[in-house]
Protein backbone atom coordinates (compact mmCIF):
# COMPACT_ATOMS: atom_id res chain seq x y z
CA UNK A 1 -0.09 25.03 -49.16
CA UNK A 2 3.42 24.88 -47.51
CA UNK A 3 3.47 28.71 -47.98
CA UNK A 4 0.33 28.96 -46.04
CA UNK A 5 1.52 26.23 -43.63
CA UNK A 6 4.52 28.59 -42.54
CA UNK A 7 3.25 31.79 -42.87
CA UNK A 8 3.64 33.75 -39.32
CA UNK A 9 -0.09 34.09 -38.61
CA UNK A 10 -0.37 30.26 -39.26
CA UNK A 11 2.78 29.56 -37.06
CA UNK A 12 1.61 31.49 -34.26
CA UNK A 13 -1.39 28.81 -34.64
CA UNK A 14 0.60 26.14 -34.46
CA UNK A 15 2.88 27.30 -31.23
CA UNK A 16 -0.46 28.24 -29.67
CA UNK A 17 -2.36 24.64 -30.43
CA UNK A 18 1.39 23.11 -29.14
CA UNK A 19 0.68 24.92 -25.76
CA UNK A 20 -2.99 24.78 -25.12
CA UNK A 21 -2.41 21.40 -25.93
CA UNK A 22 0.47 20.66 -23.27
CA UNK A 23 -1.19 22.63 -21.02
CA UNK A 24 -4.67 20.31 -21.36
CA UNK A 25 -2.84 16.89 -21.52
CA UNK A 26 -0.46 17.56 -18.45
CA UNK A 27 -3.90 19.11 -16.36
CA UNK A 28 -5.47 15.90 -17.63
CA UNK A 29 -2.78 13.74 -15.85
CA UNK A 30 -3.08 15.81 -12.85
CA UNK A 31 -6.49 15.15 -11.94
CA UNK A 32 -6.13 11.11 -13.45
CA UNK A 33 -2.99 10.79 -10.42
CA UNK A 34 -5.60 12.40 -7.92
CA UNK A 35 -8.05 10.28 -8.67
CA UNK A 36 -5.52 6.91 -8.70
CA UNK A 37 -4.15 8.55 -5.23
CA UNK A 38 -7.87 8.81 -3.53
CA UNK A 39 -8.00 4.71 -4.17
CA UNK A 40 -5.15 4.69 -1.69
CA UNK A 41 -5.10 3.50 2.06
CA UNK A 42 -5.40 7.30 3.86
CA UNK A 43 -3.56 8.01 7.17
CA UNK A 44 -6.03 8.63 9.91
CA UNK A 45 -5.68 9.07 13.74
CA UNK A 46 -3.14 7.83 15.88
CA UNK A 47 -4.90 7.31 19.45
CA UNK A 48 -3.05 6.54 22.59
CA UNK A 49 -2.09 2.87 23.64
CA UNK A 50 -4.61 0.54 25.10
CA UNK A 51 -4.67 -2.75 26.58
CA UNK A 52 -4.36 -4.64 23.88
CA UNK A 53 -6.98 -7.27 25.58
CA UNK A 54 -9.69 -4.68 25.20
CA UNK A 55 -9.27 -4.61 20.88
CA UNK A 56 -8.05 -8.45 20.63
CA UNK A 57 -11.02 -10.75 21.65
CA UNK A 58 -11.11 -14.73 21.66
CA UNK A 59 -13.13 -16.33 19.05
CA UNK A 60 -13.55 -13.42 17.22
CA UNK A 61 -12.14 -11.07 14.30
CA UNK A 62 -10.58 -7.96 14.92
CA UNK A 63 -12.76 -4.77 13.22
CA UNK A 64 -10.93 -2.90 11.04
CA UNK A 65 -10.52 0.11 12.94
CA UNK A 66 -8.54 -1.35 15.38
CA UNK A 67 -5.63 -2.77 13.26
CA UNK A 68 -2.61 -0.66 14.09
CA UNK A 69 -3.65 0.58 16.99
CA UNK A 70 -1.22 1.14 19.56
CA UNK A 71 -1.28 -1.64 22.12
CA UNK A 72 0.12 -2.49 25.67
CA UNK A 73 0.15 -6.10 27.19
CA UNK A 74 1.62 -7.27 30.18
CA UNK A 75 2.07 -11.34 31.39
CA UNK A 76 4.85 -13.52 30.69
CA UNK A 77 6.29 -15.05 28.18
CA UNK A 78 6.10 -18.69 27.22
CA UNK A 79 9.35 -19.90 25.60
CA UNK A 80 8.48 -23.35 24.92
CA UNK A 81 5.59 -22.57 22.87
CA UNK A 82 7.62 -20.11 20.80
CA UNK A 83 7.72 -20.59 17.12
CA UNK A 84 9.11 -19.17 14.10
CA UNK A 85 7.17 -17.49 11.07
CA UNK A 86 9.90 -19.00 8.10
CA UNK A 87 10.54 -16.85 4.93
CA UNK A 88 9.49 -13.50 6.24
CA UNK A 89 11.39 -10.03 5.85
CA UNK A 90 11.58 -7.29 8.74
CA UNK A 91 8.15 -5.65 7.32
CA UNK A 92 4.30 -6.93 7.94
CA UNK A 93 3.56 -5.48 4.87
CA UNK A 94 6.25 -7.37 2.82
CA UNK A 95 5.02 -10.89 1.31
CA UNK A 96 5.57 -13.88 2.76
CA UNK A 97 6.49 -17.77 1.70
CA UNK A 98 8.13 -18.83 -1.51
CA UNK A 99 8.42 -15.28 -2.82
CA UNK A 100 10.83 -14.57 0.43
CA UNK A 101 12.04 -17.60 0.81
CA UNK A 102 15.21 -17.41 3.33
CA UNK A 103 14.72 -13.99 3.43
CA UNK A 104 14.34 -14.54 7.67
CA UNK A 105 12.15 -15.05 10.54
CA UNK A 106 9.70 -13.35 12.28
CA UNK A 107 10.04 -14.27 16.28
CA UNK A 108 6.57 -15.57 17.44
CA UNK A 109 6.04 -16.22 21.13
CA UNK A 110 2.73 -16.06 23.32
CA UNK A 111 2.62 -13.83 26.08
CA UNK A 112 0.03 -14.91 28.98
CA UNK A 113 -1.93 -12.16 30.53
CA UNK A 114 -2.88 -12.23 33.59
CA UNK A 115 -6.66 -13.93 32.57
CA UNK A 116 -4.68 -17.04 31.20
CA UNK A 117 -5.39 -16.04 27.65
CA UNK A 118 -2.22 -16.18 25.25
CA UNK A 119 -1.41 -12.80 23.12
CA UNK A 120 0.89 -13.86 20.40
CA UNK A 121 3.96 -11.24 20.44
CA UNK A 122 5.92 -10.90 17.12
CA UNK A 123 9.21 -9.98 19.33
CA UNK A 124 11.08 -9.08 16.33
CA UNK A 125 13.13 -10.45 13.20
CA UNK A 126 16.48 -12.64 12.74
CA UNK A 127 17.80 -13.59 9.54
CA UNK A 128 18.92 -16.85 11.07
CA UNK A 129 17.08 -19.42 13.30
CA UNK A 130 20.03 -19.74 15.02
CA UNK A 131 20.81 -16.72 16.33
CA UNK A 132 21.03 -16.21 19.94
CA UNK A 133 18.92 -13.33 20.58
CA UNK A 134 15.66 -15.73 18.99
CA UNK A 135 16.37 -18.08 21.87
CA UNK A 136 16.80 -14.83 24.72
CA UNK A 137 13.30 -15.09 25.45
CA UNK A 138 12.93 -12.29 28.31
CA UNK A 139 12.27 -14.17 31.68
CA UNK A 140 9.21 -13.29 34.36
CA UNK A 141 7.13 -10.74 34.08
CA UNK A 142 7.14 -8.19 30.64
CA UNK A 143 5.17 -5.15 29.86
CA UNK A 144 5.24 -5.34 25.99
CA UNK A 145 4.00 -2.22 23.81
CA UNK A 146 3.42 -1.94 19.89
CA UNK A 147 0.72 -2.45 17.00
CA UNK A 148 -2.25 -4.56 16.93
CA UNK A 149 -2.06 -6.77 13.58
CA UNK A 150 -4.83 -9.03 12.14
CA UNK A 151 -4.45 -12.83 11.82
CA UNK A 152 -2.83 -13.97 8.59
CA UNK A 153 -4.77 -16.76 6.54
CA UNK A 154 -3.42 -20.02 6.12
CA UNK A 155 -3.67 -20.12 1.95
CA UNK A 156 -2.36 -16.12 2.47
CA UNK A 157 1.27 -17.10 1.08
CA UNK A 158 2.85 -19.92 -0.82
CA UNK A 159 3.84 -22.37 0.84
CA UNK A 160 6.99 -24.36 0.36
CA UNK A 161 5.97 -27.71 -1.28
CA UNK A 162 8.54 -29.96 1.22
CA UNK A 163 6.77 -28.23 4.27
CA UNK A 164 8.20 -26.63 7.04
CA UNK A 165 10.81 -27.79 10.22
CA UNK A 166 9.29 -28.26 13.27
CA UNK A 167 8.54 -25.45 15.34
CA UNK A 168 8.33 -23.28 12.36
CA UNK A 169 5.16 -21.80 10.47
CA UNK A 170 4.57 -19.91 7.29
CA UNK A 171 1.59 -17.20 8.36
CA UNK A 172 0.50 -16.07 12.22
CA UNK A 173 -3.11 -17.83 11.74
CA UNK A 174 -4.95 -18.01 14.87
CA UNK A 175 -6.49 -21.44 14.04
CA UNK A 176 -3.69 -22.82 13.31
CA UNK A 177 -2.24 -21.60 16.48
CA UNK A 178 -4.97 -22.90 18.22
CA UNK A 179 -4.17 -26.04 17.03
CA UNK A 180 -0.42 -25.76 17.50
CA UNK A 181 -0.80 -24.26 21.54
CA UNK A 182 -3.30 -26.77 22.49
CA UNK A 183 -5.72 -26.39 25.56
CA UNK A 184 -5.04 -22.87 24.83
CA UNK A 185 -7.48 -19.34 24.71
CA UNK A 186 -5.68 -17.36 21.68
CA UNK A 187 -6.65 -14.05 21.24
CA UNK A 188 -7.00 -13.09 17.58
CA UNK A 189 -4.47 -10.93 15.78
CA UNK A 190 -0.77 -10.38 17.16
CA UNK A 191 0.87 -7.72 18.26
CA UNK A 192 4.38 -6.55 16.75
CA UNK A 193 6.25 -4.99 19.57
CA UNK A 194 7.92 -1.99 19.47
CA UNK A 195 10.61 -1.87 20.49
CA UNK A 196 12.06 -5.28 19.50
CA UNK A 197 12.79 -7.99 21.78
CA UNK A 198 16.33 -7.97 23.11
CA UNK A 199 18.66 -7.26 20.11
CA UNK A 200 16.06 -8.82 17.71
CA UNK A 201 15.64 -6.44 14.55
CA UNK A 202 12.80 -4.16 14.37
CA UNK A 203 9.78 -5.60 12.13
CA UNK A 204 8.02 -2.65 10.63
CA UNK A 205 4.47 -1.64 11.15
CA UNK A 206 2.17 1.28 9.35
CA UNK A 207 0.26 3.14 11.93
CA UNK A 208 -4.04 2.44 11.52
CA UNK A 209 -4.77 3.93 8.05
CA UNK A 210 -8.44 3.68 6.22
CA UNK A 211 -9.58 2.42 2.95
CA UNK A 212 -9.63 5.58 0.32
CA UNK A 213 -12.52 6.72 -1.52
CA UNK A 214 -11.98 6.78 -5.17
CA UNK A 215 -13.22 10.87 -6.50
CA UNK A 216 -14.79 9.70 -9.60
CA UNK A 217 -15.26 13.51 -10.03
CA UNK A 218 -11.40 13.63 -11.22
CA UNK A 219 -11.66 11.21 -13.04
CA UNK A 220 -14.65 13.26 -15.25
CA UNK A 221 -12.22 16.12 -14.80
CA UNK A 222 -9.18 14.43 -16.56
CA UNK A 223 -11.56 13.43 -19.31
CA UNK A 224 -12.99 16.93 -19.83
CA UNK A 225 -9.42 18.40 -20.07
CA UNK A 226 -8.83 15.66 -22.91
CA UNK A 227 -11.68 16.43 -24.68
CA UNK A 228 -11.23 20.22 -24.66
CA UNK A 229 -6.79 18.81 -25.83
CA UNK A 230 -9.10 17.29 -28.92
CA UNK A 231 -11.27 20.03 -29.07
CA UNK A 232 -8.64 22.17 -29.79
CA UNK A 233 -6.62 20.08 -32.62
CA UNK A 234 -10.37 20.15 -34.25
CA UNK A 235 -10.14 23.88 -34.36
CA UNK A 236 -6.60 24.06 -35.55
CA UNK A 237 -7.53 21.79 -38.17
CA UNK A 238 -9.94 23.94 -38.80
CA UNK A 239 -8.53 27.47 -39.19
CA UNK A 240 -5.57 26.06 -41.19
CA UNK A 241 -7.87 24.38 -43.68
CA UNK A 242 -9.66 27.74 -43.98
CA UNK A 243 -6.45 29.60 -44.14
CA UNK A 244 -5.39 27.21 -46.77
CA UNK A 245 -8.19 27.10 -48.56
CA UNK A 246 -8.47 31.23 -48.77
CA UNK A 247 -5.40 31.51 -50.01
CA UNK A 248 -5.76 28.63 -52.80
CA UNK A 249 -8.81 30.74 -54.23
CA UNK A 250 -6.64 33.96 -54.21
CA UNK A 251 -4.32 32.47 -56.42
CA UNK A 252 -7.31 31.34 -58.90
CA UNK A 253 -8.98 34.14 -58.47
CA UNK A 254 -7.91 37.13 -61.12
CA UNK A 255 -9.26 39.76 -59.13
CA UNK A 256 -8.20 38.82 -55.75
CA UNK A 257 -5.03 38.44 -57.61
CA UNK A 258 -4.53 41.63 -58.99
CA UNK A 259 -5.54 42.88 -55.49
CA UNK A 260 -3.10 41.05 -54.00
């Protein structure tokens, strides 16, 4: 049997079942990450700024194709109301609460517009509340540009168990800023300028993207090339068992034998 095993029309079985099947496995990988990559959040168009009034209503949600957009605001700033999102890192996509915990601060301060309606501005990041530039709140009137984010949920992050200092928060929730700038019309979402504030850090923001469509067709695809990488060990199996098997009855055999 070992004879038969490494004979050279057997071996050049074997190195041709290796390839086929490293060819069908690694094909079978590439249409399983296709498929896993369709799931993904797509890039889609990047339109031109707009007021961000006209995408951010009050008493509403913001639809999803409007989160990223590129906004402009003008009004002025209202220092005293500022606050502080604790245990954040420069990055809206980053998590938030225990899992950063004094990691920094996002800088949260309402701009009025001009209709008396507050647009709460994430002016940038500091790793400190301290620092001087969270207090440089820019005086009179401000034209602010950058991205239109949704509201945050309250339960969205954990929350430290001792609570927070005053004039601090742990998610930009429009309720709860509602409840915290009293008397107030909040417009839902925030906007994260761009630039920063003063010499605040830069908080990064992703452009508008879409939900992806998962191509179940890959998926089939990946399959099929598996099944064909299993197909082929059956056949290998096959035509060495035969090959064995042939030349066990020519050794039995007499006359195949003395023909051979």
């Amino acid at each position: 049997m070992l004879r038969t095993l490494l004979s050279p029309r057997v071996m050049g079985l074997h190195l041709l079942t290796i390839g086929v099947l490293i060819a069908f496995i690694l094909l079978g990988r590439w249409q399983l990450g296709v498929f896993q990559d369709s799931g993904k959040p797509q890039a889609t168009t990047d339109p031109g700024p707009v007021a961000a009034a006209t995408l951010a209503p009050v008493g509403a949600q913001l639809s999803g194709e409007v989160v990223g957009r590129r906004v402009t605001a003008e009004g002025v700033y209202e220092a005293g109301r500022q606050l502080l999102v604790a245990d954040r890192r420069a990055d809206v996509d980053a998590p938030g609460g225990n899992i950063s915990r004094d990691q920094g601060y996002w800088v949260l301060t309402p701009l009025r517009l001009d209709d008396g309606t507050l647009m709460p501005v994430v002016r940038g990041w500091a790793a400190r509340s301290d620092d001087p530039a969270v207090s440089a709140v820019p005086q009179g009137r401000v034209a602010v540009a950058g991205r239109l984010r949704p509201q945050q949920g309250t339960d969205s992050v954990q929350r430290r168990a001792e609570g927070l200092p005053a004039g601090q928060v742990q998610t930009v929730s429009t309720g709860e800023l509602v409840n915290l700038w009293t008397g107030q019309k909040v417009r839902t979402g925030y906007v994260v300028a761009q630039p920063p504030s003063g010499s605040l850090t830069q908080v990064k923001v992703a452009p508008p993207a879409v939900e992806g469509t998962l191509t179940w067709r890959n998926l089939a695809y990946a399959a099929n090339w598996w099944i064909f990488a299993g197909f082929a060990v059956f056949m290998w199996f096959h035509f060495v068992r035969d090959a064995v098997r042939t030349d066990r009855d020519r050794g039995k055999s007499p006359e195949m034998a003395l023909e051979g």
